[in-house]
Protein backbone atom coordinates (compact mmCIF):
# COMPACT_ATOMS: atom_id res chain seq x y z
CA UNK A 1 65.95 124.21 105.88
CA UNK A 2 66.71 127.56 104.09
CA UNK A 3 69.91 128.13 106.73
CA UNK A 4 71.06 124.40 105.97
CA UNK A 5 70.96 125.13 102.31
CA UNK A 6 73.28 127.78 102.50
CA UNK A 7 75.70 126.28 105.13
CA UNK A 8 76.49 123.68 102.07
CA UNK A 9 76.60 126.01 99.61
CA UNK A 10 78.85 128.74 101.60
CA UNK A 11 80.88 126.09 103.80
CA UNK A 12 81.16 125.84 107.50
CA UNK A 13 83.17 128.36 108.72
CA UNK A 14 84.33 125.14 111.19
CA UNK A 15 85.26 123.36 108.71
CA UNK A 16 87.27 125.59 107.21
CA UNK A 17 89.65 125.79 110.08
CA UNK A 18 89.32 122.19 110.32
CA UNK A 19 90.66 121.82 107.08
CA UNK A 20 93.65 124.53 107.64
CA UNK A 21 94.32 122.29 111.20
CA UNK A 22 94.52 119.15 109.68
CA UNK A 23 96.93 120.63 105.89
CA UNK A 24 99.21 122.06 108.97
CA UNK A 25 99.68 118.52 110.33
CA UNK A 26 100.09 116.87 107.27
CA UNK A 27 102.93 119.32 106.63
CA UNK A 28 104.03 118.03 110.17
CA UNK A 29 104.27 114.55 109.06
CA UNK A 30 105.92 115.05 105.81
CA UNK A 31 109.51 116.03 108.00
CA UNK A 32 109.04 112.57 109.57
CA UNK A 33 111.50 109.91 108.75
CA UNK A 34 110.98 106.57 108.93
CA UNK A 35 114.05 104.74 110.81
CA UNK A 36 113.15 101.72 109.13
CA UNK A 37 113.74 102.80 105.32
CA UNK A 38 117.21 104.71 106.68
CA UNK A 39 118.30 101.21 107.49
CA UNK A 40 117.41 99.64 104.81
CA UNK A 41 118.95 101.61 102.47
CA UNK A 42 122.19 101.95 104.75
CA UNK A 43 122.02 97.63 104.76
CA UNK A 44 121.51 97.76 100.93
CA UNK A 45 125.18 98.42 100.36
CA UNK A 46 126.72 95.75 102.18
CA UNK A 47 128.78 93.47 100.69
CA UNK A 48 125.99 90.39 101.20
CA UNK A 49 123.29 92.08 100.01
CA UNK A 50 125.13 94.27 96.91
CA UNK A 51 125.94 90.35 96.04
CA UNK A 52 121.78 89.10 96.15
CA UNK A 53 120.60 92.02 94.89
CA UNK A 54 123.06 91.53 91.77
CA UNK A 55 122.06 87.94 91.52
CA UNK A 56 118.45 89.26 91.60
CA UNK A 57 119.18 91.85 88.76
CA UNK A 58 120.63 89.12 86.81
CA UNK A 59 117.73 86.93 86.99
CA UNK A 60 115.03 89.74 86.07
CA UNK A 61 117.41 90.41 82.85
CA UNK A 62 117.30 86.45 81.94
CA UNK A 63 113.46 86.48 82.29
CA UNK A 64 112.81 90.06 80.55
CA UNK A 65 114.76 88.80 77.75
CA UNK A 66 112.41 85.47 77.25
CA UNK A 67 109.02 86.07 75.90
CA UNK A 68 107.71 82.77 76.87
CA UNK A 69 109.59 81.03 80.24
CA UNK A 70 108.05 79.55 83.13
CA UNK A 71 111.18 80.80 85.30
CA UNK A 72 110.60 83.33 87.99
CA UNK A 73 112.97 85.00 90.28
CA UNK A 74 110.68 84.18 93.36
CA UNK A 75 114.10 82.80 95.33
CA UNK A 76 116.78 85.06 94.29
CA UNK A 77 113.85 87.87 95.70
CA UNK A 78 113.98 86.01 98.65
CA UNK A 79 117.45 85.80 99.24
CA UNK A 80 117.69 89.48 98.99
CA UNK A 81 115.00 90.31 101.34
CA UNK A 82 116.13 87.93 103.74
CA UNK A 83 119.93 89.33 103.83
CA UNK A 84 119.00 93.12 103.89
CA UNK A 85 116.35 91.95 107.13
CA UNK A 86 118.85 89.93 108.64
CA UNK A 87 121.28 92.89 108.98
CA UNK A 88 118.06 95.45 109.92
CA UNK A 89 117.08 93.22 112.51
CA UNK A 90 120.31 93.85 114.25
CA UNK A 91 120.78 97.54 113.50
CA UNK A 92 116.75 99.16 113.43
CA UNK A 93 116.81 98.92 117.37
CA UNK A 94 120.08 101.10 117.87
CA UNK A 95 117.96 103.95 115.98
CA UNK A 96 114.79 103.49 117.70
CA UNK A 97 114.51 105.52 121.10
């Protein structure tokens, strides 16, 4: 019981490299990319979706500038989301290997 005691108090020496093993592979992941935001982003600035995304903009400035309005933007969101996927779902697979 004594010997447990002080393995809490002084730390498994196990555990320590444990914990340097698994800081080295989070530093791993952190260079990792995900294919699917580069796409997105590069799909942001085409012409179709620079036009719903404006239309989006322009409907969260209308309803920020209301205190009290039922109005949402729930379809202009919409629109946006589904022109950016549409042009994703025809370029993410040319990136993925």
């Amino acid at each position: 019981m004594v010997y447990e005691k002080k393995m809490i108090l002084n730390g498994d020496p196990d555990d320590e490299e444990e914990e340097e093993e698994e800081e080295e592979e989070e530093e791993e992941e952190e260079d990792l990319v995900d294919p699917l935001d580069t796409v997105r982003e590069k799909c942001e600035k085409t012409e179709h979706c620079v036009h719903t995304r404006e239309r989006l903009e322009e409907c969260e400035n209308r309803v920020g500038s209301r205190s009290n309005t039922a109005e949402d933007c729930t379809e202009e969101l919409f629109d946006f989301l589904h022109a950016r996927d549409h042009c994703v779902a025809h370029k993410v697979f040319h990136s993925v290997k």
